[in-house]
C-alpha atoms as a PDB file:
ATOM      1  CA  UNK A   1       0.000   0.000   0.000  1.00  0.00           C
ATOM      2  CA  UNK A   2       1.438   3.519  -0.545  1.00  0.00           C
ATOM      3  CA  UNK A   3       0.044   6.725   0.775  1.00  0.00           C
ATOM      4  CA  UNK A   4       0.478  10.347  -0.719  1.00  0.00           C
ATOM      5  CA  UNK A   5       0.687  13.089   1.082  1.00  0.00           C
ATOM      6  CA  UNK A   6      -0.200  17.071   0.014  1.00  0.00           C
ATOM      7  CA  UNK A   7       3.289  17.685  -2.055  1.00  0.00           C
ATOM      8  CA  UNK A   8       2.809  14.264  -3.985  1.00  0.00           C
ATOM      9  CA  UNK A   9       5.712  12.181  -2.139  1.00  0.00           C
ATOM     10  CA  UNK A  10       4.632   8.886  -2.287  1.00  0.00           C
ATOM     11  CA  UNK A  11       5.561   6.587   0.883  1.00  0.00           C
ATOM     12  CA  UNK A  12       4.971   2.831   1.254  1.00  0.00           C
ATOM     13  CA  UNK A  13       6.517   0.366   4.577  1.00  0.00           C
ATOM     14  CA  UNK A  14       8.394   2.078   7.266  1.00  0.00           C
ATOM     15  CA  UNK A  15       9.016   5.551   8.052  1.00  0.00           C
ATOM     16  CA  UNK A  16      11.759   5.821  10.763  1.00  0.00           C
ATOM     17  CA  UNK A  17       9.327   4.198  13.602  1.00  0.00           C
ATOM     18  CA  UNK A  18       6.317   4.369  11.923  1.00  0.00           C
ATOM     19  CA  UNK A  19       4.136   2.601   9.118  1.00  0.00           C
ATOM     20  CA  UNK A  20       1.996   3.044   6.030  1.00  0.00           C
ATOM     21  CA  UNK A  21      -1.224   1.763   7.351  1.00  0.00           C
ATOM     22  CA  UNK A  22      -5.417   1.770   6.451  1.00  0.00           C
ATOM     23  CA  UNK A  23      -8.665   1.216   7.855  1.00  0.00           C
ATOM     24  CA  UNK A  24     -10.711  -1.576   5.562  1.00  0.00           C
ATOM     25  CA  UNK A  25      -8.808  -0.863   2.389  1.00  0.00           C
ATOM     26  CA  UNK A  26      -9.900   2.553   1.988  1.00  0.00           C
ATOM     27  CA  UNK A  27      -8.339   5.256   4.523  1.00  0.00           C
ATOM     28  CA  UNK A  28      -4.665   5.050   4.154  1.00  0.00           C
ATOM     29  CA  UNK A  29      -2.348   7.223   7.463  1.00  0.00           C
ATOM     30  CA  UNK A  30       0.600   6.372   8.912  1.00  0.00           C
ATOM     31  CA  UNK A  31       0.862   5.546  12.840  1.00  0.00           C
ATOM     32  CA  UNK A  32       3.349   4.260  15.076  1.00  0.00           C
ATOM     33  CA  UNK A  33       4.309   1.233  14.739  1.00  0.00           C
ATOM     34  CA  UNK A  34       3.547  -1.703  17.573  1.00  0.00           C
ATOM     35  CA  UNK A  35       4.247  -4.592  18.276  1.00  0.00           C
ATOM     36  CA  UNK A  36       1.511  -7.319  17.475  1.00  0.00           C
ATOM     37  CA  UNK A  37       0.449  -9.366  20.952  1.00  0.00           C
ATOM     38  CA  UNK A  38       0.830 -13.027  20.584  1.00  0.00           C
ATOM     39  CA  UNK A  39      -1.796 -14.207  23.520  1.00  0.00           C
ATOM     40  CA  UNK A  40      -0.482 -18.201  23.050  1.00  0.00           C
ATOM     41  CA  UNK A  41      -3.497 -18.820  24.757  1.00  0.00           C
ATOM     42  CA  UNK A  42      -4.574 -22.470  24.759  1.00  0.00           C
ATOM     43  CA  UNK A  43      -7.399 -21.745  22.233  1.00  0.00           C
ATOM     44  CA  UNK A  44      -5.332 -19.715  20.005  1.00  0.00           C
ATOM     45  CA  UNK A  45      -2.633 -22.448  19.566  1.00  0.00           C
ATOM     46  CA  UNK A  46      -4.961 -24.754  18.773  1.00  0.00           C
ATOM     47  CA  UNK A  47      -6.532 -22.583  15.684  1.00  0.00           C
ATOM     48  CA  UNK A  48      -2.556 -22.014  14.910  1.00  0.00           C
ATOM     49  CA  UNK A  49      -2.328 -25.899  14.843  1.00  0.00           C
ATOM     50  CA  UNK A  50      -5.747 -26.375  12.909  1.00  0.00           C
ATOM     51  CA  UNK A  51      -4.398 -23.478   9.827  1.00  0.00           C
ATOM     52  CA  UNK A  52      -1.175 -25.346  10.326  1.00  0.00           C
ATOM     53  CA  UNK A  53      -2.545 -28.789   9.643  1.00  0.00           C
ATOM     54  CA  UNK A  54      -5.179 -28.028   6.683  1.00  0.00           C
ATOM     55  CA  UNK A  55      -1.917 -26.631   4.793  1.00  0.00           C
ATOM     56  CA  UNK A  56      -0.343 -29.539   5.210  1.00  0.00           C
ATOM     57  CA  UNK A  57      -3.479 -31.408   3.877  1.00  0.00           C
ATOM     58  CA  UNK A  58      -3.728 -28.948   0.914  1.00  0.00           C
ATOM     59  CA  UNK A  59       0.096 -30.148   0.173  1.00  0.00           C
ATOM     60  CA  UNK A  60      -0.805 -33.904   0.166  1.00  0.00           C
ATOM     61  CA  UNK A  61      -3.311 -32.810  -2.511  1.00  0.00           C
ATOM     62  CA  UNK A  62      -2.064 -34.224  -6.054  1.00  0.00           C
ATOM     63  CA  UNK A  63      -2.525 -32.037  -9.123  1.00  0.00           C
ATOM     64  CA  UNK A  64      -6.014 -33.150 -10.372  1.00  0.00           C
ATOM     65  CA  UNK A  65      -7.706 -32.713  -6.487  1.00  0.00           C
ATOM     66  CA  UNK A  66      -6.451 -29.238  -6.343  1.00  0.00           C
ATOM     67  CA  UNK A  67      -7.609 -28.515 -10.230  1.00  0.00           C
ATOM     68  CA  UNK A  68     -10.872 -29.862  -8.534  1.00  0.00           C
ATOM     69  CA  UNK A  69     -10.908 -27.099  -5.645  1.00  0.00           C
ATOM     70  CA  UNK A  70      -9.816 -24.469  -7.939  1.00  0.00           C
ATOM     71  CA  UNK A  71     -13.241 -25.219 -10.612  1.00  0.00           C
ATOM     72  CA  UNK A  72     -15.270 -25.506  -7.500  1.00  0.00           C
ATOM     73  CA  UNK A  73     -14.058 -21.871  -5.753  1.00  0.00           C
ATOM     74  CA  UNK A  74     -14.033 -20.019  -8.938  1.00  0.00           C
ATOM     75  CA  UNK A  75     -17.668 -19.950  -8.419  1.00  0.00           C
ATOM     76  CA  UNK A  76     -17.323 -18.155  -5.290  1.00  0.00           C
ATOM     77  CA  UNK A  77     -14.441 -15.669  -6.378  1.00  0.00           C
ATOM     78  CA  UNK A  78     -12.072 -17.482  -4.759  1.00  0.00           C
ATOM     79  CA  UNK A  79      -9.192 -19.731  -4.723  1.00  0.00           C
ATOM     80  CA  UNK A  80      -9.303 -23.457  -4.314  1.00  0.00           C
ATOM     81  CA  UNK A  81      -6.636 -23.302  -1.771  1.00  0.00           C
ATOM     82  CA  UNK A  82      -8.496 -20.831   0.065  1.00  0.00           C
ATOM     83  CA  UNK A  83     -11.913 -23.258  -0.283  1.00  0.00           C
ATOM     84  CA  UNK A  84     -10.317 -25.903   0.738  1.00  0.00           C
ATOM     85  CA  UNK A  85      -8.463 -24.361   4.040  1.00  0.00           C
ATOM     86  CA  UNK A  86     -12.104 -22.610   5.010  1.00  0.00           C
ATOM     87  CA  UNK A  87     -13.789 -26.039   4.655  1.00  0.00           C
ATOM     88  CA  UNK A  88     -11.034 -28.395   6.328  1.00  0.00           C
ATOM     89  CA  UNK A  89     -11.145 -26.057   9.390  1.00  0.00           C
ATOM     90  CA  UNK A  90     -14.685 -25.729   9.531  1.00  0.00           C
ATOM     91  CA  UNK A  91     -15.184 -29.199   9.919  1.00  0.00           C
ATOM     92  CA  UNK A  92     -12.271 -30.039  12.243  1.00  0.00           C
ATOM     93  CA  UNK A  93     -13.483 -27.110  14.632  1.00  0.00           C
ATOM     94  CA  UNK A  94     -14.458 -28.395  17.874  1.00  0.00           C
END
């Protein structure tokens, strides 16, 4: 994402301590940057290890299953990757 400001320089990534930021795609500012928490809550490694095993089950996927996916989520907009991760975790959520 870049941002421009009033005398047309163009900035994108860091400034010094800051970042090029925006608010649902639209409103683009730059704020200070901070540190992202990382809870490691029991329930959040879990959803960690569900993503992390419905990639690995996308990878076991030969050629002609993931062609599959892909027809099937072009439907929606979307990739069969993507398809396939939403519905693998769906159904392995507890």
């Amino acid at each position: 994402m870049k941002i421009k400001n009033m005398l047309g320089n163009i900035y994108s990534g860091t400034i010094g301590k800051a970042v090029v930021a925006s608010h649902k795609g639209r409103t683009h500012y730059i704020k200070k940057y901070t540190k992202p928490s990382d809870p490691k809550t029991e329930i959040q490694l879990a959803k960690r290890d569900r993503f992390r095993n419905a990639v690995k089950s996308w990878q076991r996927l030969n050629e002609m299953e993931k062609a599959e996916y892909n027809m099937r989520a072009k439907k929606y907009g979307r990739a069969g990757y993507n398809l396939y991760l939403s519905q693998y975790i769906a159904s392995t959520a507890s």
